[in-house]
C-alpha atoms as a PDB file:
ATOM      1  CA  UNK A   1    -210.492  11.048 -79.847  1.00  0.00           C
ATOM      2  CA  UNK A   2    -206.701  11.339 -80.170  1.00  0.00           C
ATOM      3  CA  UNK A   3    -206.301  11.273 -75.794  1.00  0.00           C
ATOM      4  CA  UNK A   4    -208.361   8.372 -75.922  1.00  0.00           C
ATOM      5  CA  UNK A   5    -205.891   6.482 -78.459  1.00  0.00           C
ATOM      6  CA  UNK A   6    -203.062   7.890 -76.013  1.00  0.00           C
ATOM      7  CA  UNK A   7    -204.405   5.800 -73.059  1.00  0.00           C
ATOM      8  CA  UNK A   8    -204.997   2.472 -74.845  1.00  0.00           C
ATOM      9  CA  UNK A   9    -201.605   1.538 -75.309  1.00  0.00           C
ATOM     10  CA  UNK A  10    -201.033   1.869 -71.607  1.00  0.00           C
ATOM     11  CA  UNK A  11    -204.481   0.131 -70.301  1.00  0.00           C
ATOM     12  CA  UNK A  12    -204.825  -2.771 -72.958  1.00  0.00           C
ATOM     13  CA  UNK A  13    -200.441  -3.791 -71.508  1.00  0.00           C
ATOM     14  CA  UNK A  14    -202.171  -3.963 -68.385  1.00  0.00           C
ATOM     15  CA  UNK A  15    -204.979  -6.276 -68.808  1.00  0.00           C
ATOM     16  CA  UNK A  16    -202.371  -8.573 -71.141  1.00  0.00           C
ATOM     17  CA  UNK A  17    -199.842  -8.522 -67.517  1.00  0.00           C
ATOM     18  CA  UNK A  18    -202.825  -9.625 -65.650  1.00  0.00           C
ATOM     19  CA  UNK A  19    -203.527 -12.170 -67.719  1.00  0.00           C
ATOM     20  CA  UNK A  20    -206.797 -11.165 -69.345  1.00  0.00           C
ATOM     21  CA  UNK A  21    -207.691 -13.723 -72.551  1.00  0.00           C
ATOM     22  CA  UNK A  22    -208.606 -12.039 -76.036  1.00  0.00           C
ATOM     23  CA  UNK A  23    -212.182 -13.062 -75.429  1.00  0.00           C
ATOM     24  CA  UNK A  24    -212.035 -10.619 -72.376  1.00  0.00           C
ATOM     25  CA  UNK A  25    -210.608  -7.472 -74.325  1.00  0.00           C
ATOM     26  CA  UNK A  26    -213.017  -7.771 -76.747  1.00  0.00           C
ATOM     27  CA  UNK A  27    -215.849  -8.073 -73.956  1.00  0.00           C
ATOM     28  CA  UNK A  28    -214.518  -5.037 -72.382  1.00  0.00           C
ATOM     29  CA  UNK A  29    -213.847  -3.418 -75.616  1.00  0.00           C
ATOM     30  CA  UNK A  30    -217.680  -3.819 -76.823  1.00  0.00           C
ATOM     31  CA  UNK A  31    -219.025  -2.810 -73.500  1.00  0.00           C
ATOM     32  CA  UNK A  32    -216.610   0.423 -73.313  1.00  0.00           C
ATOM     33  CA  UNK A  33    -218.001   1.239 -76.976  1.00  0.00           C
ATOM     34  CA  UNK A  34    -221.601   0.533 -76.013  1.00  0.00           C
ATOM     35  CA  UNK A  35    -221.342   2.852 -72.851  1.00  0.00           C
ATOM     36  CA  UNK A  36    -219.242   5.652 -74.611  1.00  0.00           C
ATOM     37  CA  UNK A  37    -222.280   5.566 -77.407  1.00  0.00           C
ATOM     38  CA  UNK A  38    -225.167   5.351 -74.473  1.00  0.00           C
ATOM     39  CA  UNK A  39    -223.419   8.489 -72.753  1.00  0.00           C
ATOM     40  CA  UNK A  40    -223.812  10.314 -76.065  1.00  0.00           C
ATOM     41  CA  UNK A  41    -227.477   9.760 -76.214  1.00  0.00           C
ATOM     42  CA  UNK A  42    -227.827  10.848 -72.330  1.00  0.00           C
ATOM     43  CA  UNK A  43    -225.898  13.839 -73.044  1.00  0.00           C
ATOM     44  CA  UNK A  44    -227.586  15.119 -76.422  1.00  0.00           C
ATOM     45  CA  UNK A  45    -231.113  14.578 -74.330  1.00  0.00           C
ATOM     46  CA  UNK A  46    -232.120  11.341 -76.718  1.00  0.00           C
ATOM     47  CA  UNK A  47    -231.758   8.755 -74.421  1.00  0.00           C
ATOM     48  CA  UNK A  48    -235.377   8.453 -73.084  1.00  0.00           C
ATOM     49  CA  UNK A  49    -236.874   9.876 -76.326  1.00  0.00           C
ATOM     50  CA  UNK A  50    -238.841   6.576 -77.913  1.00  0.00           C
ATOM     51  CA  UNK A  51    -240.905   9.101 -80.103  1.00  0.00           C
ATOM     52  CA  UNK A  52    -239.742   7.469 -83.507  1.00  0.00           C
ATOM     53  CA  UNK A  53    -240.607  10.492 -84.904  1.00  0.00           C
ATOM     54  CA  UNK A  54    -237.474  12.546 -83.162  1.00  0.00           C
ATOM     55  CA  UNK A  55    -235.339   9.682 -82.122  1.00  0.00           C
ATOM     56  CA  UNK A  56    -231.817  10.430 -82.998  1.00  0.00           C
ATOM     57  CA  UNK A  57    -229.507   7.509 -82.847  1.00  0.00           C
ATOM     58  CA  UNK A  58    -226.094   9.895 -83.539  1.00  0.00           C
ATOM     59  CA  UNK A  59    -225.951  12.997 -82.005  1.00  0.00           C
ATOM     60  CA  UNK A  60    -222.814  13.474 -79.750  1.00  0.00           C
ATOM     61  CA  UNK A  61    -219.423  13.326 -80.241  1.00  0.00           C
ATOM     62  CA  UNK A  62    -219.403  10.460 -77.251  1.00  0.00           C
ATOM     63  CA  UNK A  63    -220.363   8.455 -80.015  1.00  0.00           C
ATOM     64  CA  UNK A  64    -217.766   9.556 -82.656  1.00  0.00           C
ATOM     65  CA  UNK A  65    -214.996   8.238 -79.524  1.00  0.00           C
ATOM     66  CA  UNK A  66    -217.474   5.369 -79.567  1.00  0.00           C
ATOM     67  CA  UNK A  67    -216.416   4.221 -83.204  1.00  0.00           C
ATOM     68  CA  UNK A  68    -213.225   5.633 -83.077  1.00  0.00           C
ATOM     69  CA  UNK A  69    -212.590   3.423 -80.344  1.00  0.00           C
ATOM     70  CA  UNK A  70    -213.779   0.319 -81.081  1.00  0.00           C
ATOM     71  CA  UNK A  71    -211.854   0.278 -84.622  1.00  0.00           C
ATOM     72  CA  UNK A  72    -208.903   1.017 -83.252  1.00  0.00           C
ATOM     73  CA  UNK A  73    -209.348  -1.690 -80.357  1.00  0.00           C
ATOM     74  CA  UNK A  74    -209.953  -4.098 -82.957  1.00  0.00           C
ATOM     75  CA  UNK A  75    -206.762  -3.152 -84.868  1.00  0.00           C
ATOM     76  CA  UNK A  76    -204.666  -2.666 -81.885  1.00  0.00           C
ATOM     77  CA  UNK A  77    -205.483  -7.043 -80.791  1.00  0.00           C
ATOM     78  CA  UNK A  78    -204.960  -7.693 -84.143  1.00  0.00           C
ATOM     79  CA  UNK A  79    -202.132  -5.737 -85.650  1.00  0.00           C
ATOM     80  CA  UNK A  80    -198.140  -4.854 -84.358  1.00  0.00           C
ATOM     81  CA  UNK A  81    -197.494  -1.204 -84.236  1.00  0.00           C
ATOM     82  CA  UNK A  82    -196.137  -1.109 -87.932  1.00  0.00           C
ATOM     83  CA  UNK A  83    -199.649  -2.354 -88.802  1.00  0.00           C
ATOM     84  CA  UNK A  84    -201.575  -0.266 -86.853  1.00  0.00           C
ATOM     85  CA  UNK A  85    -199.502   2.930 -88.601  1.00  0.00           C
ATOM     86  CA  UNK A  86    -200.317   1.406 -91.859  1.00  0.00           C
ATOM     87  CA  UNK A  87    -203.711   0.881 -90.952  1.00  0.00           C
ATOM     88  CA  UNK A  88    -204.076   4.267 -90.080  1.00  0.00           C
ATOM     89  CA  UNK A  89    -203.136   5.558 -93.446  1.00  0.00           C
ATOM     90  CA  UNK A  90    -205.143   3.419 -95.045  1.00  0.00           C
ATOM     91  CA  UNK A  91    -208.202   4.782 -93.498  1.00  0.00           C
ATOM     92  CA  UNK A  92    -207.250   8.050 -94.109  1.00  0.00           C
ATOM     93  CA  UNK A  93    -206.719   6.992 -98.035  1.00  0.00           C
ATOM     94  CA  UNK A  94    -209.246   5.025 -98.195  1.00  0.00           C
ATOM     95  CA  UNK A  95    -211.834   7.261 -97.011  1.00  0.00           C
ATOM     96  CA  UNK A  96    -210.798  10.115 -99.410  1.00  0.00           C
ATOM     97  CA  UNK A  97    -211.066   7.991-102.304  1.00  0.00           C
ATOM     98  CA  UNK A  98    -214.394   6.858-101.582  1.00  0.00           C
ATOM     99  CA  UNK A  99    -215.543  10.828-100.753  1.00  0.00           C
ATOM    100  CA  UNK A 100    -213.867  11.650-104.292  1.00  0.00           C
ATOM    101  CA  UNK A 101    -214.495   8.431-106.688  1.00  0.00           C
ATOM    102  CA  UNK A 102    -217.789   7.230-105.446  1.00  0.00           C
ATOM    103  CA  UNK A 103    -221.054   9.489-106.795  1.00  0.00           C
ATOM    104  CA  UNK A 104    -224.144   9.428-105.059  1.00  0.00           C
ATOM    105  CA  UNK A 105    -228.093  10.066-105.400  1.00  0.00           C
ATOM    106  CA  UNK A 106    -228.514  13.402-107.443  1.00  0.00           C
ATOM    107  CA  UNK A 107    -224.870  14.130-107.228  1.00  0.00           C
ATOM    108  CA  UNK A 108    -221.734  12.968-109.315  1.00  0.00           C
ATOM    109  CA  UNK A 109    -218.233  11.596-107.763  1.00  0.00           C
ATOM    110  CA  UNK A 110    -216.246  14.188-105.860  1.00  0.00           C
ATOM    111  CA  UNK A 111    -219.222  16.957-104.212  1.00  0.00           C
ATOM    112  CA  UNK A 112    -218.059  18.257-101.048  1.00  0.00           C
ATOM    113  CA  UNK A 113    -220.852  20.730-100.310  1.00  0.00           C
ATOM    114  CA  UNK A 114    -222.340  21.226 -96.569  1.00  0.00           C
ATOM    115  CA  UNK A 115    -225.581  19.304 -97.242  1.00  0.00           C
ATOM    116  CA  UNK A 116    -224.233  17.109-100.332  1.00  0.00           C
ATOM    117  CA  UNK A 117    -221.420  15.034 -99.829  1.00  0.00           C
ATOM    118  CA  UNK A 118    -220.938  10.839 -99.888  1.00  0.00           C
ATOM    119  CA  UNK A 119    -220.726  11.032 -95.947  1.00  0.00           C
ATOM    120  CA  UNK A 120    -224.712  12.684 -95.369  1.00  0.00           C
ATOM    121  CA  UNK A 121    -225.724  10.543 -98.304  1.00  0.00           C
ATOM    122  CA  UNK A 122    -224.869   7.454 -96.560  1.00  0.00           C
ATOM    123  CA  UNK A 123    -226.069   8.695 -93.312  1.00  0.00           C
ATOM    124  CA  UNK A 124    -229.171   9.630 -95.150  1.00  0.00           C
ATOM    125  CA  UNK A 125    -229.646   6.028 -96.576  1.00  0.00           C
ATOM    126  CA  UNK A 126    -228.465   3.916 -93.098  1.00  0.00           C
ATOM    127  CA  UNK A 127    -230.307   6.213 -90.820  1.00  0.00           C
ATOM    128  CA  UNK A 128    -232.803   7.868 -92.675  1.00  0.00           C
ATOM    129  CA  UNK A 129    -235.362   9.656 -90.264  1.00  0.00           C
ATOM    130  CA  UNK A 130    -233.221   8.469 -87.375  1.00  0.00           C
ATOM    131  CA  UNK A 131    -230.656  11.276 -88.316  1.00  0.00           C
ATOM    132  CA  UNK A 132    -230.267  14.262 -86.188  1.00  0.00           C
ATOM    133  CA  UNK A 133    -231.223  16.593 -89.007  1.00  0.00           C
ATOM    134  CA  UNK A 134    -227.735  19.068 -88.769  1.00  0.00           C
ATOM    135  CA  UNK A 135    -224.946  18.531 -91.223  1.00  0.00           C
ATOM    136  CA  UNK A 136    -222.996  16.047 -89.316  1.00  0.00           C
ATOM    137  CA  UNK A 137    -221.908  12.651 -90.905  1.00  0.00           C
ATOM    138  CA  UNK A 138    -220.895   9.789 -88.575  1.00  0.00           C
ATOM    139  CA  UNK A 139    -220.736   6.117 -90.563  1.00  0.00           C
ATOM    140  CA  UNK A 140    -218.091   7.059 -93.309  1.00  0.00           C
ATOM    141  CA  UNK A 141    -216.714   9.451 -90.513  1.00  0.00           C
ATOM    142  CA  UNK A 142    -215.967   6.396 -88.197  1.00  0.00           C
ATOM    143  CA  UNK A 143    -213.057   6.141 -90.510  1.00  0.00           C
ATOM    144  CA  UNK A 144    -211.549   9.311 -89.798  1.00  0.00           C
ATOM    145  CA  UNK A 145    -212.498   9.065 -86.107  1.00  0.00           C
ATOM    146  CA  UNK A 146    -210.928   5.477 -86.172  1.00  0.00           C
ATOM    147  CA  UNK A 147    -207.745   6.950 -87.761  1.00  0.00           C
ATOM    148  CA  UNK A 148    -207.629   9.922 -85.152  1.00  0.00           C
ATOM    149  CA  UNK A 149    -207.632   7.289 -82.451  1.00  0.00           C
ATOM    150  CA  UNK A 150    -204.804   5.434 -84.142  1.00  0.00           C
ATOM    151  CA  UNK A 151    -202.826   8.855 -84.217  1.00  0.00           C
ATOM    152  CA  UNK A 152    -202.940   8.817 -80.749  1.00  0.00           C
ATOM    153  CA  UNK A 153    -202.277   5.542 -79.939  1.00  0.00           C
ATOM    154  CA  UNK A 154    -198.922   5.487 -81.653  1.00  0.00           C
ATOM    155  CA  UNK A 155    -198.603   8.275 -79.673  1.00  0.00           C
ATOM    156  CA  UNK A 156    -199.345   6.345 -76.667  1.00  0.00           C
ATOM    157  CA  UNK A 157    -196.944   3.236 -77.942  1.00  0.00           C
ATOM    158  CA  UNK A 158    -194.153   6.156 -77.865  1.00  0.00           C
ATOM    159  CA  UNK A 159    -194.611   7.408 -74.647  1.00  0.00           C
ATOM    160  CA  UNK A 160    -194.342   3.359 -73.279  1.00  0.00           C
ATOM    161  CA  UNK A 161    -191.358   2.616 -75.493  1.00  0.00           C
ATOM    162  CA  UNK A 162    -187.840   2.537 -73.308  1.00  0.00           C
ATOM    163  CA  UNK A 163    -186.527   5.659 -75.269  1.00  0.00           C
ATOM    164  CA  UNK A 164    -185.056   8.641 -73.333  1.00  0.00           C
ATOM    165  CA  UNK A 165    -187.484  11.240 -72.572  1.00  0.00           C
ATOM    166  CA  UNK A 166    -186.045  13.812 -74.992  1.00  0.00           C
ATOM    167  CA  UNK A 167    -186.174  10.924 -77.797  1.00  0.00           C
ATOM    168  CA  UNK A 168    -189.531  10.879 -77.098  1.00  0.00           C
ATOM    169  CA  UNK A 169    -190.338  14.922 -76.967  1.00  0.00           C
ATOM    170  CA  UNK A 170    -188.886  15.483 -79.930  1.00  0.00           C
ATOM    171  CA  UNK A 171    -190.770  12.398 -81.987  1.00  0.00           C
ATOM    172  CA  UNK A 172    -194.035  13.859 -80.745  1.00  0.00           C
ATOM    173  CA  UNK A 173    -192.581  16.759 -82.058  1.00  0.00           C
ATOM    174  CA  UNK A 174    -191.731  16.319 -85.567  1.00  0.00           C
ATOM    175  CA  UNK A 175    -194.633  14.119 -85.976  1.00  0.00           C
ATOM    176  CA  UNK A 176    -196.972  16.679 -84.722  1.00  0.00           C
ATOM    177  CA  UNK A 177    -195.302  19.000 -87.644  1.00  0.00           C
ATOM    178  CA  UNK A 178    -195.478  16.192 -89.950  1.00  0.00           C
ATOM    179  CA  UNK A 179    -199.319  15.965 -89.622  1.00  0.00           C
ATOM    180  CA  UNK A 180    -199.995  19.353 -89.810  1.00  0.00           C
ATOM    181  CA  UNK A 181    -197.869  19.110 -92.779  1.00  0.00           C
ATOM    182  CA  UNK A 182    -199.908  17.001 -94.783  1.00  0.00           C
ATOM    183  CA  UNK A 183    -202.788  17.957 -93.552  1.00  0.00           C
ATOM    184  CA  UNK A 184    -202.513  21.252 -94.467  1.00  0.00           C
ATOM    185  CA  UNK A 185    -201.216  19.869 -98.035  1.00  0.00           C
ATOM    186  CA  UNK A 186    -203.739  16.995 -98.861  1.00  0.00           C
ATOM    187  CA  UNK A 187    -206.639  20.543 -98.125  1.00  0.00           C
ATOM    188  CA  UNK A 188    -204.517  22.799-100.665  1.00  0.00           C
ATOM    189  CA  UNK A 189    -202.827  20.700-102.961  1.00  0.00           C
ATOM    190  CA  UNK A 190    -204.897  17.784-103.422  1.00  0.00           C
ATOM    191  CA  UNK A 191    -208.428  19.089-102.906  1.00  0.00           C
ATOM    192  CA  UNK A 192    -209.637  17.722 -99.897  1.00  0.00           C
ATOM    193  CA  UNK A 193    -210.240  20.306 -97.136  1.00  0.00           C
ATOM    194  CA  UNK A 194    -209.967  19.994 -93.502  1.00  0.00           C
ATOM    195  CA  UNK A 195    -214.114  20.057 -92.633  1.00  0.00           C
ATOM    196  CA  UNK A 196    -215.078  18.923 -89.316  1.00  0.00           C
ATOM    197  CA  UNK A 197    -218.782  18.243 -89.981  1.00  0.00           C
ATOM    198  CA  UNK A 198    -217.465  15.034 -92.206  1.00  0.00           C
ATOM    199  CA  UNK A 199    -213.777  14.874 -90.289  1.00  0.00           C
ATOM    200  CA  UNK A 200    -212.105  14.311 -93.716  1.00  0.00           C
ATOM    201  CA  UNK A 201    -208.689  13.104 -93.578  1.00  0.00           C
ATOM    202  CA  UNK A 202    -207.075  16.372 -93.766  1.00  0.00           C
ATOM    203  CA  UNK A 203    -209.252  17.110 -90.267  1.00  0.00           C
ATOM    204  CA  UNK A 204    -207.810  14.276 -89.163  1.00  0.00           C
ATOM    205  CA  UNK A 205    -204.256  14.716 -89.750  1.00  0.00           C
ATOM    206  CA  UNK A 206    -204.381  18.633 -88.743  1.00  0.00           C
ATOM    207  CA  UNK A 207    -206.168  18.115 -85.603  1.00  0.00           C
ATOM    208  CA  UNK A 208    -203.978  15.159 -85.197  1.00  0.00           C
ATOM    209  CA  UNK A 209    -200.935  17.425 -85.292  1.00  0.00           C
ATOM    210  CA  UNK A 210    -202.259  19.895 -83.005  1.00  0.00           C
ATOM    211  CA  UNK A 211    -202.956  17.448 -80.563  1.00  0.00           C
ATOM    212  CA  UNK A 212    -199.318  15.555 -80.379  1.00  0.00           C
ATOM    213  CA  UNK A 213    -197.819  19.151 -80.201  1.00  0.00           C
ATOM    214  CA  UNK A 214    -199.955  19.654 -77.370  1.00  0.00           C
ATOM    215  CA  UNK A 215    -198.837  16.470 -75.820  1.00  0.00           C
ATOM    216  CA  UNK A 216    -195.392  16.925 -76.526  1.00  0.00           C
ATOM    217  CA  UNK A 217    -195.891  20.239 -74.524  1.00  0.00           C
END
């Protein structure tokens, strides 16, 4: 997710130099996204299964990229960099007051358990039997895959900026620390931990931070 954001700053300049119209990034947006999501099926086995009974329409993490990618696409023809920071914490926000505030069938507002949470409900609803029957949550998830793609795409916007390359080690850096900063706060502080199954916002930001100390190294 997050090397994925990396490389769109860098390949969406270069179809802008060449000339490319909007209505040709999103064309090659969609089909990217559409691809990415078909390689998850081929991967996880599904993609020749037409038994409606065990037809599984998210079951990879090809298909998490998938989202991720195609939100932050969207954001990224639509939005400066200042917006597309912004729009990443809003996402993140966003998503954790829904997951706290909103209650769902047989549970109140704020249940975070493995097989009861706002993100399986709605997977539950959307999908129903089309679900691949583990504890993994995808639709309210393409938030936090969308903002891990953002991450790394202001990560991506650094590395292309004209700053010298210790300026730029030492952002990825402290941001890195940052993230895993309030990551690791908005899990013990605020009350909503770092779960991958659901990628919650404090998954996000921690595996966020990980990754841009990684690229920084």
């Amino acid at each position: 997710l997050f090397v994925v954001g990396v490389a769109m700053p860098f390949s969406f300049a270069q179809r802008i130099e060449r000339g490319e119209r909007p209505a040709q990034l999103y064309g090659k947006l969609i089909q990217r996204t559409l691809v990415l999501f078909v390689l998850g099926m081929a991967a996880q086995g599904h993609l020749l299964d037409f038994k409606i009974s065990t037809l599984h329409i998210y079951c990879n993490t090809l298909q998490a990229i998938a989202a991720g990618y195609l939100i932050a696409g969207v954001i990224m023809l639509n939005l400066p960099v200042l917006g597309q920071a912004m729009t990443c914490a809003t996402l993140l926000i966003a998503y954790w007051l829904l997951v706290i505030w909103v209650p769902f069938p047989g549970h109140g507002a704020g249940v975070i358990e493995p097989n009861a949470n706002l993100a399986l409900a709605i997977d539950e609803f959307v999908l129903g039997r089309f679900r691949d029957g583990t504890n993994y949550a995808w639709i309210l998830s393409s938030m936090g895959f969308g903002a891990t793609v953002l991450i790394g795409v202001l990560a991506g916007h650094g590395l292309r900026s004209g700053a010298r390359p210790s300026t730029k080690l030492q952002g990825l850096v402290v941001a890195g620390l940052l993230c895993l900063a309030m990551g690791w706060a908005w899990s013990e502080w605020i009350g909503f931990p770092m779960i991958k199954h659901i990628w919650t916002s404090s998954m996000a930001l921690w595996a966020g931070g990980w990754s841009l100390l990684l690229l920084a190294l």
